[in-house]
C-alpha atoms as a PDB file:
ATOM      1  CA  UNK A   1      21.625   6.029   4.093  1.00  0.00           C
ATOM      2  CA  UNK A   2      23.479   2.842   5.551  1.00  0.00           C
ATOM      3  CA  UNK A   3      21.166   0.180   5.234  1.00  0.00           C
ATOM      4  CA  UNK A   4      20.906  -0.923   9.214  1.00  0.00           C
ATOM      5  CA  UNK A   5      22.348   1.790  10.802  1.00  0.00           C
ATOM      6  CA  UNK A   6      20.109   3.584  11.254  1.00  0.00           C
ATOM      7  CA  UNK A   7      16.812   1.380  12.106  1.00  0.00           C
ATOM      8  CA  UNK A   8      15.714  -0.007   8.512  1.00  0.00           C
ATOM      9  CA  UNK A   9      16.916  -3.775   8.634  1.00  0.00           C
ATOM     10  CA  UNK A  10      16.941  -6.791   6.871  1.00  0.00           C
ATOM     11  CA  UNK A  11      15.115  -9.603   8.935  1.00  0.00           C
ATOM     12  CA  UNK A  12      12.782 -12.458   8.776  1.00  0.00           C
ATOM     13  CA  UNK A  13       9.002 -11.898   8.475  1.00  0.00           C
ATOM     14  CA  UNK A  14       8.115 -13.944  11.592  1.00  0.00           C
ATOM     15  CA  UNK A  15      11.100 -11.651  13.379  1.00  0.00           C
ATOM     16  CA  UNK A  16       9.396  -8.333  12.584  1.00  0.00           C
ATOM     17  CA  UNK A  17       5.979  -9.496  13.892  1.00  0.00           C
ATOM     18  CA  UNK A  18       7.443 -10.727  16.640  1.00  0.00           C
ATOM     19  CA  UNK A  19       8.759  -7.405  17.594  1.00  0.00           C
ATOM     20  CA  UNK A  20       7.158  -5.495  20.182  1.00  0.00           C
ATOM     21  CA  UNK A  21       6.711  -2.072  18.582  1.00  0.00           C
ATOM     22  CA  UNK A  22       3.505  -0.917  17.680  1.00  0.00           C
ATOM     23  CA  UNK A  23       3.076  -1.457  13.918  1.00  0.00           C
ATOM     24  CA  UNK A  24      -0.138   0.655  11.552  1.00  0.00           C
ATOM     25  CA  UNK A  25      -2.179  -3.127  11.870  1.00  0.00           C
ATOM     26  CA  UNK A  26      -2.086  -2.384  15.493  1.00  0.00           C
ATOM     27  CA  UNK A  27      -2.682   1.675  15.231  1.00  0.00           C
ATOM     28  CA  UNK A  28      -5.952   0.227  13.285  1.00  0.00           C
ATOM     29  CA  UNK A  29      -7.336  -1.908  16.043  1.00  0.00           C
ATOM     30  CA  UNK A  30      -6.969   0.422  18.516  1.00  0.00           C
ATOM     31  CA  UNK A  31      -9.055   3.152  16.514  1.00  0.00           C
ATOM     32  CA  UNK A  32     -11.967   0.374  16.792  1.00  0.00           C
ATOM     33  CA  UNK A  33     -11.223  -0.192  21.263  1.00  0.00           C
ATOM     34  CA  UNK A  34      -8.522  -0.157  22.895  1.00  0.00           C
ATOM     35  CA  UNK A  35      -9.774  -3.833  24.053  1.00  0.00           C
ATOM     36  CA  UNK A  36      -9.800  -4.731  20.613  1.00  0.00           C
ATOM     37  CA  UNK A  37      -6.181  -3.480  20.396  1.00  0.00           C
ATOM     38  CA  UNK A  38      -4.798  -5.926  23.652  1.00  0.00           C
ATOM     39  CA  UNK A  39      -6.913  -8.879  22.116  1.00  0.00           C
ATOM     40  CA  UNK A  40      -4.448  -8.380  18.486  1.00  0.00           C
ATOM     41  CA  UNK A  41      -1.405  -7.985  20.417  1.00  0.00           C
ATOM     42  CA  UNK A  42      -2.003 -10.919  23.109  1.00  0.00           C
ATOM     43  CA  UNK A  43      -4.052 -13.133  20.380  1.00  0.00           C
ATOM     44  CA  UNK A  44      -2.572 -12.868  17.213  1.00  0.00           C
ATOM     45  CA  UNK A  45      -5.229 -13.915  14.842  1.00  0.00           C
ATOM     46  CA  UNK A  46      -4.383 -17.095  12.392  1.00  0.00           C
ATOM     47  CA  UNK A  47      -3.911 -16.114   8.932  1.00  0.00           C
ATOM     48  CA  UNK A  48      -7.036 -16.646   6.995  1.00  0.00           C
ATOM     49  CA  UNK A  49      -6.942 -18.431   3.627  1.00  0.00           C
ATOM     50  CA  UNK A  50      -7.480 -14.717   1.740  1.00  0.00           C
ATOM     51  CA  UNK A  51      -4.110 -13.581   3.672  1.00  0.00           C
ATOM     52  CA  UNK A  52      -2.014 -16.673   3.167  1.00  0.00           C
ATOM     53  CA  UNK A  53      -2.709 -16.452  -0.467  1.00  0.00           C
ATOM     54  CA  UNK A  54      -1.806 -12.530  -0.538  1.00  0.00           C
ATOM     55  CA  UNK A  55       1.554 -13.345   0.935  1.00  0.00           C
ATOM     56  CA  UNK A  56       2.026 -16.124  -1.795  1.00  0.00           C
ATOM     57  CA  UNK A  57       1.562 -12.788  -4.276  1.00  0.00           C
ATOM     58  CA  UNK A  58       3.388 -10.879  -2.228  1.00  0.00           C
ATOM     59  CA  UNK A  59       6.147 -12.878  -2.631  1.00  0.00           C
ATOM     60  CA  UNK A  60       5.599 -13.866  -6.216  1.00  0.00           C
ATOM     61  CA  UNK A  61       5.750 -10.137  -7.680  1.00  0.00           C
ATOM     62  CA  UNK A  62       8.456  -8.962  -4.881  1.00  0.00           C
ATOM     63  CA  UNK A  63      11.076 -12.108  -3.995  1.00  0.00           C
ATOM     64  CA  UNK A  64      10.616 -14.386  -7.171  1.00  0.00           C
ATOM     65  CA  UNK A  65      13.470 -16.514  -6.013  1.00  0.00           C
ATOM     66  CA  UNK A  66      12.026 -16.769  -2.448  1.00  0.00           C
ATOM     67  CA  UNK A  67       8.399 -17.831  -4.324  1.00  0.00           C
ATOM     68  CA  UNK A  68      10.073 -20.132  -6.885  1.00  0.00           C
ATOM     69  CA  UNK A  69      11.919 -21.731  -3.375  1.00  0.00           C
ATOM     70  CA  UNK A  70       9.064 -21.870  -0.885  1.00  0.00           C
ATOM     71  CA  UNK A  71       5.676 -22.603  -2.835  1.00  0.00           C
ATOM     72  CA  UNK A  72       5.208 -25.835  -4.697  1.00  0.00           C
ATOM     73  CA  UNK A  73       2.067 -26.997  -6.753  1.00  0.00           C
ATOM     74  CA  UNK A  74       0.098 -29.565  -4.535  1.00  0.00           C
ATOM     75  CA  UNK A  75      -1.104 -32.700  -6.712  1.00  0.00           C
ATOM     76  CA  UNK A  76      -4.462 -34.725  -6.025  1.00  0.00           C
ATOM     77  CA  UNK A  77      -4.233 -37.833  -4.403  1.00  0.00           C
ATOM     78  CA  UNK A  78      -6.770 -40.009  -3.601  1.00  0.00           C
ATOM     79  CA  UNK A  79      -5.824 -40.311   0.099  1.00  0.00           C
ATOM     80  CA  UNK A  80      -8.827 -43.277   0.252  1.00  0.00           C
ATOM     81  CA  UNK A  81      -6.428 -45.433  -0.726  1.00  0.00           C
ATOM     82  CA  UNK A  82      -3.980 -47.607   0.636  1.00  0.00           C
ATOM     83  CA  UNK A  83      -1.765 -46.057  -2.615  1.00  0.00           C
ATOM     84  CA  UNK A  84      -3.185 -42.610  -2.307  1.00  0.00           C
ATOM     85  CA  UNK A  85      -2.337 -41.993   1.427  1.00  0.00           C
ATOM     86  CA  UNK A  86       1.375 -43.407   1.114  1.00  0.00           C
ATOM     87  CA  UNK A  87       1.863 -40.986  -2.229  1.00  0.00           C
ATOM     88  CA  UNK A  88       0.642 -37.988   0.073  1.00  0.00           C
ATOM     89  CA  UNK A  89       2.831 -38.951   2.889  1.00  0.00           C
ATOM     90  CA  UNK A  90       5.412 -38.728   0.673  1.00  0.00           C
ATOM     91  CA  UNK A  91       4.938 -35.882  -1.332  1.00  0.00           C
ATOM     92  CA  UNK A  92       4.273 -34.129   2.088  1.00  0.00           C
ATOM     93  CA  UNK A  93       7.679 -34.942   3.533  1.00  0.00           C
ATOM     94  CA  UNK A  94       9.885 -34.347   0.246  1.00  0.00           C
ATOM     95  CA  UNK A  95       8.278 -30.889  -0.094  1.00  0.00           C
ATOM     96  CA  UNK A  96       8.466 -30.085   3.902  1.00  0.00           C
ATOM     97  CA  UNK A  97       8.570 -26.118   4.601  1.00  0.00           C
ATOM     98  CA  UNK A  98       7.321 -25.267   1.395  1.00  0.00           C
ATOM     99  CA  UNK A  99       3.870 -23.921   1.450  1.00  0.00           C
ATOM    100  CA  UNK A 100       1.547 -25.732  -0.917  1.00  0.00           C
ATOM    101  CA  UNK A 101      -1.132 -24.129  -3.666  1.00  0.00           C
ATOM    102  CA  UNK A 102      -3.839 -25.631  -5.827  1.00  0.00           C
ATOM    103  CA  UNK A 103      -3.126 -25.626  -9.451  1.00  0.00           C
ATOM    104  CA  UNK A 104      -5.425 -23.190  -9.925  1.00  0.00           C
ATOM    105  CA  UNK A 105      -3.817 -20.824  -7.146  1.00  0.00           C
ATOM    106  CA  UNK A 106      -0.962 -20.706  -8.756  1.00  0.00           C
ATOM    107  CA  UNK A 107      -2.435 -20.233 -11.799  1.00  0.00           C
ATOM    108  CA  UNK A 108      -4.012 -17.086 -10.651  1.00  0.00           C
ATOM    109  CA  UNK A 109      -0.590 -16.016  -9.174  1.00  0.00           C
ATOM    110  CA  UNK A 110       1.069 -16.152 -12.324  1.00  0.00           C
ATOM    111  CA  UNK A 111      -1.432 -13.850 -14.024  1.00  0.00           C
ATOM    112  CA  UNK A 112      -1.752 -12.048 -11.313  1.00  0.00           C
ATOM    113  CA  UNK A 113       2.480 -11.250 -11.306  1.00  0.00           C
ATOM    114  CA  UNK A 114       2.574 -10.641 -15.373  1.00  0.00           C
ATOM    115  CA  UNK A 115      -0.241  -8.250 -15.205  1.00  0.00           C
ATOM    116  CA  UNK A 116       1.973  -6.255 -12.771  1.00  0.00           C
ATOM    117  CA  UNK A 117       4.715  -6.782 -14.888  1.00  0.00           C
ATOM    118  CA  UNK A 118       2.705  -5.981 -17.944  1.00  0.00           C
ATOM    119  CA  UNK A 119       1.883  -2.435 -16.157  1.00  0.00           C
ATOM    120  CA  UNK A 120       4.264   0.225 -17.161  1.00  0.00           C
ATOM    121  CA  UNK A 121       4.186   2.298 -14.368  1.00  0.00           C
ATOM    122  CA  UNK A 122       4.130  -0.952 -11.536  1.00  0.00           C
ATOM    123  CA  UNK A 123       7.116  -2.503 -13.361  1.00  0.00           C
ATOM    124  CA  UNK A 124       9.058   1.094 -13.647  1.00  0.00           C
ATOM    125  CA  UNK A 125       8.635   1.420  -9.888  1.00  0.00           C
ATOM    126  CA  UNK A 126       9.543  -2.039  -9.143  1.00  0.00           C
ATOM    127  CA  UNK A 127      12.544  -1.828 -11.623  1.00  0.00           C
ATOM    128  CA  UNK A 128      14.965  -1.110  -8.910  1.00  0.00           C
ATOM    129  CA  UNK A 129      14.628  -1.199  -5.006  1.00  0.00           C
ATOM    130  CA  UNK A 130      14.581  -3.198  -1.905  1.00  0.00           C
ATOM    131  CA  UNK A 131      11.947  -5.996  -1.022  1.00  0.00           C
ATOM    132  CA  UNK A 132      10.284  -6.106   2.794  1.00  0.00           C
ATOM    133  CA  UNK A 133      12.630  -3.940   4.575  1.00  0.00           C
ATOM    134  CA  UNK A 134      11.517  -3.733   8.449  1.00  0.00           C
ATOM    135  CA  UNK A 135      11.580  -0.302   9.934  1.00  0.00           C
ATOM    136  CA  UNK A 136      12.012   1.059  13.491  1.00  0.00           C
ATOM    137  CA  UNK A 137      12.093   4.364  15.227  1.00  0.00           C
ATOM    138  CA  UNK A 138      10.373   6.014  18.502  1.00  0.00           C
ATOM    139  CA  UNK A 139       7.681   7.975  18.521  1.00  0.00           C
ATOM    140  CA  UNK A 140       8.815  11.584  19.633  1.00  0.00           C
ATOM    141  CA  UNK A 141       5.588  12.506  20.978  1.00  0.00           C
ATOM    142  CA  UNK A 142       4.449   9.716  22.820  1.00  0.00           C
ATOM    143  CA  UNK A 143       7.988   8.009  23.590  1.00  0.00           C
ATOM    144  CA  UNK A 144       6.057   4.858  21.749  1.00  0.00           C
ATOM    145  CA  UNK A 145       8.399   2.147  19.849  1.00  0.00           C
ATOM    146  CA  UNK A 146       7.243   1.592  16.193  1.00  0.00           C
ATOM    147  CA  UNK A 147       7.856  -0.503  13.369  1.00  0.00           C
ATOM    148  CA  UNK A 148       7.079  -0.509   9.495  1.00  0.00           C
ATOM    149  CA  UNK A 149       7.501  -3.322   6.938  1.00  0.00           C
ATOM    150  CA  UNK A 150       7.110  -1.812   3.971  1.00  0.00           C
ATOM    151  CA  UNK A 151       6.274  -4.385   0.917  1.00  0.00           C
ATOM    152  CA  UNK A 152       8.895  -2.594  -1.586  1.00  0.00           C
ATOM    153  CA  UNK A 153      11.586   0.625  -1.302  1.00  0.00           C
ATOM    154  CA  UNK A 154      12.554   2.200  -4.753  1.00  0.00           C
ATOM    155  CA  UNK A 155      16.002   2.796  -4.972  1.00  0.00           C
ATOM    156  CA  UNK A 156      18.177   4.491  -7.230  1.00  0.00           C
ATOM    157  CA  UNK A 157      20.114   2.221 -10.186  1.00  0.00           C
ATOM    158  CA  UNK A 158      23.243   4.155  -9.857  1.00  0.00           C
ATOM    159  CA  UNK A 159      22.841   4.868  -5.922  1.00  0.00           C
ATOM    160  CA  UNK A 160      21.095   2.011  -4.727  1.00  0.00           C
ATOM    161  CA  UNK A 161      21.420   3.263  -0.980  1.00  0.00           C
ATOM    162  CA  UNK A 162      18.898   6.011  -2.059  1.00  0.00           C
ATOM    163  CA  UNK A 163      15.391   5.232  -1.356  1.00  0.00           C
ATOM    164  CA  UNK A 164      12.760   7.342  -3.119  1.00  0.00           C
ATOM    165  CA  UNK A 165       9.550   6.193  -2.663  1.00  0.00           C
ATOM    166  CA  UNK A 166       7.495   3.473  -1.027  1.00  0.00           C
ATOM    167  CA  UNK A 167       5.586   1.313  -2.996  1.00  0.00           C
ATOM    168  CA  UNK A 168       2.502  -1.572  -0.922  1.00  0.00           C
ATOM    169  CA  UNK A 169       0.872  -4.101  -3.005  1.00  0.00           C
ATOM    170  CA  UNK A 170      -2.428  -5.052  -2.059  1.00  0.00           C
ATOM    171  CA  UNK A 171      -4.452  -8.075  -3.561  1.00  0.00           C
ATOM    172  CA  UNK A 172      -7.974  -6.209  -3.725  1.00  0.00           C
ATOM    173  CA  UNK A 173     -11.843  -7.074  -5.007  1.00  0.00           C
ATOM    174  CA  UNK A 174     -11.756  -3.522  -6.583  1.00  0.00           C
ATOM    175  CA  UNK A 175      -8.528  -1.954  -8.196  1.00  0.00           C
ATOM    176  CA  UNK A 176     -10.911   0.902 -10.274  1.00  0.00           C
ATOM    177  CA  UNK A 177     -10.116   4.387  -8.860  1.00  0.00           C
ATOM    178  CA  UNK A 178     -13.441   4.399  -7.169  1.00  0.00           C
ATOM    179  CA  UNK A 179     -12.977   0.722  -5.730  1.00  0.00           C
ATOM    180  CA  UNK A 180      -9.825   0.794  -4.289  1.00  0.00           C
ATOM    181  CA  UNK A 181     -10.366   4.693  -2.949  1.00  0.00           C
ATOM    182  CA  UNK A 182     -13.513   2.717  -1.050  1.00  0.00           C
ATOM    183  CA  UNK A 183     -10.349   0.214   0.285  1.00  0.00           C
ATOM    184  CA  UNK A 184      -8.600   2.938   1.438  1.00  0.00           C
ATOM    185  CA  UNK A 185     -10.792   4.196   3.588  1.00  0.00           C
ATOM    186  CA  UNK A 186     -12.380   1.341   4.555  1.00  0.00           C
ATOM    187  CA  UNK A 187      -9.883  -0.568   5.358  1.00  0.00           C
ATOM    188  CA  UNK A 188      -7.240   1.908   7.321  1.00  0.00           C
ATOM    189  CA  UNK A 189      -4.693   2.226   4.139  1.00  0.00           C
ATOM    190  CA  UNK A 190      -4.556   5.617   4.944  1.00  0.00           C
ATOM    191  CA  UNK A 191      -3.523   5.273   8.277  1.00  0.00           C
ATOM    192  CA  UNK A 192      -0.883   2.829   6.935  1.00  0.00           C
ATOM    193  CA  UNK A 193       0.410   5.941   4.689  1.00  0.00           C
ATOM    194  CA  UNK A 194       1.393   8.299   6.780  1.00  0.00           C
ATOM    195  CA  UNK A 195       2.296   6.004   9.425  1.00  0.00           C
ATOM    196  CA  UNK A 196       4.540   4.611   7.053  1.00  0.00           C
ATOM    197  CA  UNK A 197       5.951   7.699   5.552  1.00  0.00           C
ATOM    198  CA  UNK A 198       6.639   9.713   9.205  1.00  0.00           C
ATOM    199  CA  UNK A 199       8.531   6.290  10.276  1.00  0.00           C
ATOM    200  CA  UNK A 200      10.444   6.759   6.892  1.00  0.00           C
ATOM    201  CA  UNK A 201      10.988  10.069   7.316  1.00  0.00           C
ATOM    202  CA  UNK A 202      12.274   9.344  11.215  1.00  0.00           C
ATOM    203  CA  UNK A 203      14.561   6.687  10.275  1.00  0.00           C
ATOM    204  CA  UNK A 204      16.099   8.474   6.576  1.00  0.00           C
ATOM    205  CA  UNK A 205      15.159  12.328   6.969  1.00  0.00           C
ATOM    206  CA  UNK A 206      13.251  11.861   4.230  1.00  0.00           C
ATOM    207  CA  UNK A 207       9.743  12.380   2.993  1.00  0.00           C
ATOM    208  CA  UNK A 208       9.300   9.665   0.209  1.00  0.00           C
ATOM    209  CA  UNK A 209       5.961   9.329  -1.854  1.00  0.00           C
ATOM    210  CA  UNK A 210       3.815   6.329  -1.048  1.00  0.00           C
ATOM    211  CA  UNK A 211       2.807   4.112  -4.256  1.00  0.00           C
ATOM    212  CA  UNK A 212      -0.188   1.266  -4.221  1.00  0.00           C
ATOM    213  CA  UNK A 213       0.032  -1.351  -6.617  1.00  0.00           C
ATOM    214  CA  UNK A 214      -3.327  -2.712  -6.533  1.00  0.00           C
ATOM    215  CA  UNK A 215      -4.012  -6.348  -8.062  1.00  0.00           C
ATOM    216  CA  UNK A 216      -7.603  -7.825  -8.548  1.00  0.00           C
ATOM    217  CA  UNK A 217      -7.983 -11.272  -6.938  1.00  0.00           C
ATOM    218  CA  UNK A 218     -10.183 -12.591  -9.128  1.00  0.00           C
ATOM    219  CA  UNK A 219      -9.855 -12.826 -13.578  1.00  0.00           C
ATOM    220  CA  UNK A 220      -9.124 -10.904 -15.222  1.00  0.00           C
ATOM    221  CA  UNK A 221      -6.845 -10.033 -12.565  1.00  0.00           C
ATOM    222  CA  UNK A 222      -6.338  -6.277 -13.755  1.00  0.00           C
ATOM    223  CA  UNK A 223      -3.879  -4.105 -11.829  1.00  0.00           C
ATOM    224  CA  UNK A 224      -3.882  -0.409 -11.177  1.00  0.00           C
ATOM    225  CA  UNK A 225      -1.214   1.747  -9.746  1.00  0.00           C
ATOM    226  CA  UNK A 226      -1.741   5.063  -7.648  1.00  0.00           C
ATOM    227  CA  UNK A 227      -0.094   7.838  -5.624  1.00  0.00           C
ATOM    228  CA  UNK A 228      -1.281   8.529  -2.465  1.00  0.00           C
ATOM    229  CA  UNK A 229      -2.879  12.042  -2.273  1.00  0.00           C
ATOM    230  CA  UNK A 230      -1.867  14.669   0.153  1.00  0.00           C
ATOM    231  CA  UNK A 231      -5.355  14.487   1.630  1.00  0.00           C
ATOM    232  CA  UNK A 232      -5.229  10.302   2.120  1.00  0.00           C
ATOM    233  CA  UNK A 233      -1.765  11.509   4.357  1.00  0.00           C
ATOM    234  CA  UNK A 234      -3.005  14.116   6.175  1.00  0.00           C
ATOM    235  CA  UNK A 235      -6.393  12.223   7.384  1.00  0.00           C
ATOM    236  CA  UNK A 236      -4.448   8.926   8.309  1.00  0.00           C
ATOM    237  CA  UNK A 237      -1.872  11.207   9.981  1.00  0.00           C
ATOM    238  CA  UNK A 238      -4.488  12.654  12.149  1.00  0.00           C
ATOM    239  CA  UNK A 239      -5.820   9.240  12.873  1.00  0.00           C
ATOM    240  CA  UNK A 240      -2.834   7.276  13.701  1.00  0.00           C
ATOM    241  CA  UNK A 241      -1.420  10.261  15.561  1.00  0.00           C
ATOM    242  CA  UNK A 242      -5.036   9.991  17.598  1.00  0.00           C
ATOM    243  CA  UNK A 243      -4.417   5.972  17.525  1.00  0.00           C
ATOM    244  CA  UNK A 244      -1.002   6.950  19.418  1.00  0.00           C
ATOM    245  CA  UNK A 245      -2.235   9.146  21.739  1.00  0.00           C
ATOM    246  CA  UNK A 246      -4.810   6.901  23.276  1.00  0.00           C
ATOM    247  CA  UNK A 247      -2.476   3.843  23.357  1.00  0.00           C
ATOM    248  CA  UNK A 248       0.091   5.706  25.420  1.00  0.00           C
ATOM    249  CA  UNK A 249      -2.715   6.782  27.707  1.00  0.00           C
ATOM    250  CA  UNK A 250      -4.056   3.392  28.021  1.00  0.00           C
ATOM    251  CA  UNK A 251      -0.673   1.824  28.843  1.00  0.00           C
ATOM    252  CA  UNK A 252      -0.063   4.762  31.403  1.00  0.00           C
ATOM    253  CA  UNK A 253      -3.193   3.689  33.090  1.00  0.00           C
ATOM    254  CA  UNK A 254      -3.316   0.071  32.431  1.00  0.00           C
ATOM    255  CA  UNK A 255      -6.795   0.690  31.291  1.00  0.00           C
ATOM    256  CA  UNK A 256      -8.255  -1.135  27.866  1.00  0.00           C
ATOM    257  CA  UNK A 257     -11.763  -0.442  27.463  1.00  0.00           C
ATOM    258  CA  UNK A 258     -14.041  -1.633  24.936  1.00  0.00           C
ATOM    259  CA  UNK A 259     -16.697   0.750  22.871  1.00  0.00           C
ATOM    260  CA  UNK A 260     -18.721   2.208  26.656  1.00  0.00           C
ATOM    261  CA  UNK A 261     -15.350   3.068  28.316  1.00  0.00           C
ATOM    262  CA  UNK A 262     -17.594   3.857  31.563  1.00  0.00           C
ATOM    263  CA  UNK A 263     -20.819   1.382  30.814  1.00  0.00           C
ATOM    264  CA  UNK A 264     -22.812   4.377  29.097  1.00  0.00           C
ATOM    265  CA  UNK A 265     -25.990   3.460  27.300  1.00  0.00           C
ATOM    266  CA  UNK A 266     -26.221   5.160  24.152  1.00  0.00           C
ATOM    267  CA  UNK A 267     -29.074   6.262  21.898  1.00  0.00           C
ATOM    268  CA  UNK A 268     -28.466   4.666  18.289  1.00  0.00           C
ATOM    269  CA  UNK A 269     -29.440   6.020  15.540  1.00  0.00           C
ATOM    270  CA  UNK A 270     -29.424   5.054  11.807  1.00  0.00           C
ATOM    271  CA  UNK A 271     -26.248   5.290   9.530  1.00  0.00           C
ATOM    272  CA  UNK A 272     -26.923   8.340   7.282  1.00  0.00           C
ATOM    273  CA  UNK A 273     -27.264   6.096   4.234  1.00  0.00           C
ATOM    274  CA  UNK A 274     -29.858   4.650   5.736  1.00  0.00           C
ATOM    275  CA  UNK A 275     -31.457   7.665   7.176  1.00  0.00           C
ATOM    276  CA  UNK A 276     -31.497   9.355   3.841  1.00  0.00           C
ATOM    277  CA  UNK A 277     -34.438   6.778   2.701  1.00  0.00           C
ATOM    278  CA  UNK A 278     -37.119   8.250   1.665  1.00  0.00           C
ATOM    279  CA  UNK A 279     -41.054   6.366   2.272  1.00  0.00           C
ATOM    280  CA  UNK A 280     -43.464   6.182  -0.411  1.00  0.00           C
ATOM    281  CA  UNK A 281     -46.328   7.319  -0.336  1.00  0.00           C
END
């Protein structure tokens, strides 16, 4: 495989979002409304505080020379003052570009990046590969322009145009088997998956496992590493495929309706969780 021949580049983050294709966060928001969908693509949201600092780990455990470059420690200043302010100012402009952390962010991301490191089977599969790759290919169904960024490839030592398998790191609550399985579904990894692994497939010809790395947020910061089961593929194939479906029909007919596509009104019910409670007596 040719590294950019054949639709799996190396580019700026703010380039590949940029990009028109339809990426998995996109696939995800549709699968809620199609309304929802338009409002992602014409509104990007702002990063929240939780995603800024997952990037920061991101980029800590996968481009250590990008994190060492582009985060700094922010001191305290006492911007009351006269003194304060004028310290800030200049702190501010020296370290312009760089994004700033707390001590205690940083702290975190440190513990959080030797745990990883500390974890045989994260650091094997990190031992060799490529870091935030960007992706493209067409849909063959649905004529529909996608993308992937996928956080790590694993390449061969000896044949490092090889990719083998595709490895995401997500900063979680939860990385227990039973916590992070919750994520997965919860949270449209699985959709992410297969989406990812069919645009793999499309753009190398071939079918590569799909690794998580997952890294608690909060001390001790443990870390857990799984393979994606052949079950977690085939449900978030049949959802994205679904998700692809109904995009291409709304864009044929310029329609983007919400959750009543033709103003019904619905008879709710409880969730079954909540149905299930029984009443004393």
């Amino acid at each position: 495989m040719k590294i950019g021949s054949v639709g799996l580049l190396s580019m700026p983050a703010d380039r590949y979002h940029a990009h028109p294709a339809v990426g998995h966060s996109g696939l995800v928001r549709i699968m809620r409304s199609p309304a929802h969908f338009r409002e992602f693509v014409t509104n990007s949201p702002e990063p929240t505080p939780a995603m800024l600092f997952g990037t920061a780990v991101h980029a800590a455990i996968l481009e250590p020379d990008s994190f060492a470059r582009d985060y700094v420690v922010a001191p305290k200043f006492d911007r009351r003052t006269k003194e304060g302010k004028a310290a800030a100012e200049a702190w501010e402009a020296e370290n312009a570009g760089k994004t700033a952390l707390t001590a205690e962010q940083m702290e975190a991301v440190n513990k959080m990046v030797a745990n990883v490191r500390n974890h045989a089977g994260a650091a094997n599969l990190l031992g060799c590969g490529l870091a935030e790759m960007s992706g493209f290919w067409v849909d063959q169904e649905t004529g529909i322009e996608c993308k992937c960024r996928p956080d790590w490839l694993v390449t061969m030592e000896e044949r490092p145009e090889w990719v083998t398998a595709i490895i995401d790191v997500k900063t979680c609550v939860d990385a227990s088997a039973d916590g992070f399985s919750r994520a997965i579904a919860t949270l449209g990894y699985d959709v992410q998956v297969a989406f990812y692994q069919d645009g793999i497939k499309a753009i190398t010809g071939k079918t590569l496992p799909f690794y998580f790395i997952a890294v608690e947020k909060d001390a001790p910061y443990a870390v857990a590493c799984y393979k994606a089961s052949d079950e977690v593929i085939e449900i978030g194939r049949a959802k994205y495929r679904a998700a692809l479906q109904l995009l291409k029909w709304c864009r044929d007919n310029d329609r983007w309706p919400g959750y009543q596509p033709n103003g019904e009104i619905e008879t709710i019910t409880l969730p079954r969780w909540a149905a299930n409670f029984e009443l004393g007596e």
